[in-house]
Protein backbone atom coordinates (compact mmCIF):
# COMPACT_ATOMS: atom_id res chain seq x y z
CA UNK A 1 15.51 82.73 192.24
CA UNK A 2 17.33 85.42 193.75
CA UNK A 3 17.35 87.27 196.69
CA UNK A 4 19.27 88.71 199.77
CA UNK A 5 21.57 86.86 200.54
CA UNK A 6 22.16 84.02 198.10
CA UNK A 7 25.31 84.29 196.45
CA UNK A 8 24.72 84.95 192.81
CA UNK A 9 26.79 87.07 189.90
CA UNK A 10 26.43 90.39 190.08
CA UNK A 11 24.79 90.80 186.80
CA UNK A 12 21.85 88.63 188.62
CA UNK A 13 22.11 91.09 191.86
CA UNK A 14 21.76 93.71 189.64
CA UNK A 15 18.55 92.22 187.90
CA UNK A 16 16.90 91.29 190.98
CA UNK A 17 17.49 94.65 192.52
CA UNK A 18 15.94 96.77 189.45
CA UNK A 19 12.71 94.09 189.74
CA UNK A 20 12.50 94.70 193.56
CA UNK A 21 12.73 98.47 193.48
CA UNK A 22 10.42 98.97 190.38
CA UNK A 23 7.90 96.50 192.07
CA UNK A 24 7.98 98.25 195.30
CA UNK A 25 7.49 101.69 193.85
CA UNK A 26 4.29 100.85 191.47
CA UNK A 27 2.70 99.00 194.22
CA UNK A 28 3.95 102.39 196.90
CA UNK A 29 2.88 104.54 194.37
CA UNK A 30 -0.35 102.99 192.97
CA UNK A 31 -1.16 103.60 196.50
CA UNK A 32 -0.74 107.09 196.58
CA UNK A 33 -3.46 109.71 194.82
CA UNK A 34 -3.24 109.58 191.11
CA UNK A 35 -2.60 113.74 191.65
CA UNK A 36 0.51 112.45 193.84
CA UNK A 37 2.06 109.99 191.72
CA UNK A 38 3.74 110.09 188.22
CA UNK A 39 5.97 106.74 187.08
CA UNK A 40 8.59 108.19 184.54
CA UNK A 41 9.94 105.85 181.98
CA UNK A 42 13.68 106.07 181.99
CA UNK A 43 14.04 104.94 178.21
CA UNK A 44 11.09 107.50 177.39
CA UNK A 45 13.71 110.21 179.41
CA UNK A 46 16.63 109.12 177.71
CA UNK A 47 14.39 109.67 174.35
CA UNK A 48 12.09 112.90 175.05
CA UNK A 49 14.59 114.50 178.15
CA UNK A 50 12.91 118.13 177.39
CA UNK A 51 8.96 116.31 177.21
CA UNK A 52 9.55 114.90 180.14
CA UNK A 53 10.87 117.42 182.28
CA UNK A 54 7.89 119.49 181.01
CA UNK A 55 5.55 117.33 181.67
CA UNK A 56 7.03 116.54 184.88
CA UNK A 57 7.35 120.38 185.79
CA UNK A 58 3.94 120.75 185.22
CA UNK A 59 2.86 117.74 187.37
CA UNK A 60 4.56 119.16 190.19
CA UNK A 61 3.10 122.53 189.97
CA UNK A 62 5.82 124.36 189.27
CA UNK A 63 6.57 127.06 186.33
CA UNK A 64 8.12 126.00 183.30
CA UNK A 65 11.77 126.56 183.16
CA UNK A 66 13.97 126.04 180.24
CA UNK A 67 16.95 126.51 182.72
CA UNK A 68 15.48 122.91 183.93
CA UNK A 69 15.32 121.54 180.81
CA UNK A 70 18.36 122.80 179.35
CA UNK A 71 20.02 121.03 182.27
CA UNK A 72 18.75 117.68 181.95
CA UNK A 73 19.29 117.65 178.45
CA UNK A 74 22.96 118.51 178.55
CA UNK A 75 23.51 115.67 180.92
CA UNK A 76 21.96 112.95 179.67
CA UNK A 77 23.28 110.41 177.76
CA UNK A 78 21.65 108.86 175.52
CA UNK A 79 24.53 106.32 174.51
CA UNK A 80 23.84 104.77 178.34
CA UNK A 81 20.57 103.33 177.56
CA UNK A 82 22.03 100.35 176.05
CA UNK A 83 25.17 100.03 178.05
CA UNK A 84 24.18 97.55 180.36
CA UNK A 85 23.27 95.15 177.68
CA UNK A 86 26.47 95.71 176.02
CA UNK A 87 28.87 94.73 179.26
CA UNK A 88 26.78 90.98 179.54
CA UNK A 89 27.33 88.01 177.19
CA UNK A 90 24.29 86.53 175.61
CA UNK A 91 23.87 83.83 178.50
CA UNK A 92 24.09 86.48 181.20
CA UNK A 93 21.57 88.70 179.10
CA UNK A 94 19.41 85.47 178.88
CA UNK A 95 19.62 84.78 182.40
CA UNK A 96 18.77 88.29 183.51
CA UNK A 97 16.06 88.21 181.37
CA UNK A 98 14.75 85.28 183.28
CA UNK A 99 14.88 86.94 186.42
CA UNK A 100 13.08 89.96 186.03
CA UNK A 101 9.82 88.21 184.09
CA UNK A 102 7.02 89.14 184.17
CA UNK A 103 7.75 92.86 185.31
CA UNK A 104 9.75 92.91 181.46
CA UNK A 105 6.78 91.85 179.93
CA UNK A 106 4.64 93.92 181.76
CA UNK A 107 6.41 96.63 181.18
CA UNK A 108 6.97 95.91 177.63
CA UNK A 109 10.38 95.65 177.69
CA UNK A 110 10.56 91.66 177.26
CA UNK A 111 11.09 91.79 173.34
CA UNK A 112 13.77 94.53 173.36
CA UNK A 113 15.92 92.95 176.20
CA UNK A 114 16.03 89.36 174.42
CA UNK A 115 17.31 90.79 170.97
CA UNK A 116 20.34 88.80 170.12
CA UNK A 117 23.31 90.48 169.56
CA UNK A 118 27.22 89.65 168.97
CA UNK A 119 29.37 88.75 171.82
């Protein structure tokens, strides 16, 4: 298991540091008032920028404003959302994998982050 630290690869750093920080914030912000707290899916940004930044616009109480959407949509990337997978061999993939269960499953991500793919 990782942790601080232990010496491990950096693609297993970089798993147990996504688990610890998106564990942290849904317990911190499960916490909170639901009116206080909104948990944004970064593949559902990458997907829906413009529904998102609504939606989130609206949450905070703030006007609409296609300036802010226009923004976010010219600078995301939508090619990114896979990158990460792409730079790690199967094995690493596999072994990342293994590190952030359950939180994957939980967050339904367990079946799209074990697809095989060519090395």
């Amino acid at each position: 298991m990782a942790g601080p630290g232990v010496d491990l690869p950096p693609h297993l750093v970089a798993a147990w540091q996504w688990k610890r920080v998106v564990e942290v914030s849904r317990r911190d912000g499960r916490a909170l008032l639901p009116e206080n707290y909104r948990e944004v899916r970064y593949d559902r940004l990458i997907r829906e920028p413009a529904a998102v930044v609504a939606e989130l616009t609206e949450f905070a109480g703030l006007p609409p404003s296609r300036e802010m959407i226009d923004y976010v949509t010219g600078v995301i990337d939508p090619s990114r959302a896979a990158a990460s997978k792409s730079n790690l061999t199967n094995q690493q993939l596999r072994e990342a994998v293994r590190e952030m269960e359950p939180l994957l499953t939980e967050l339904g991500y367990a079946e799209h982050a074990t697809k095989s793919r060519s090395d």
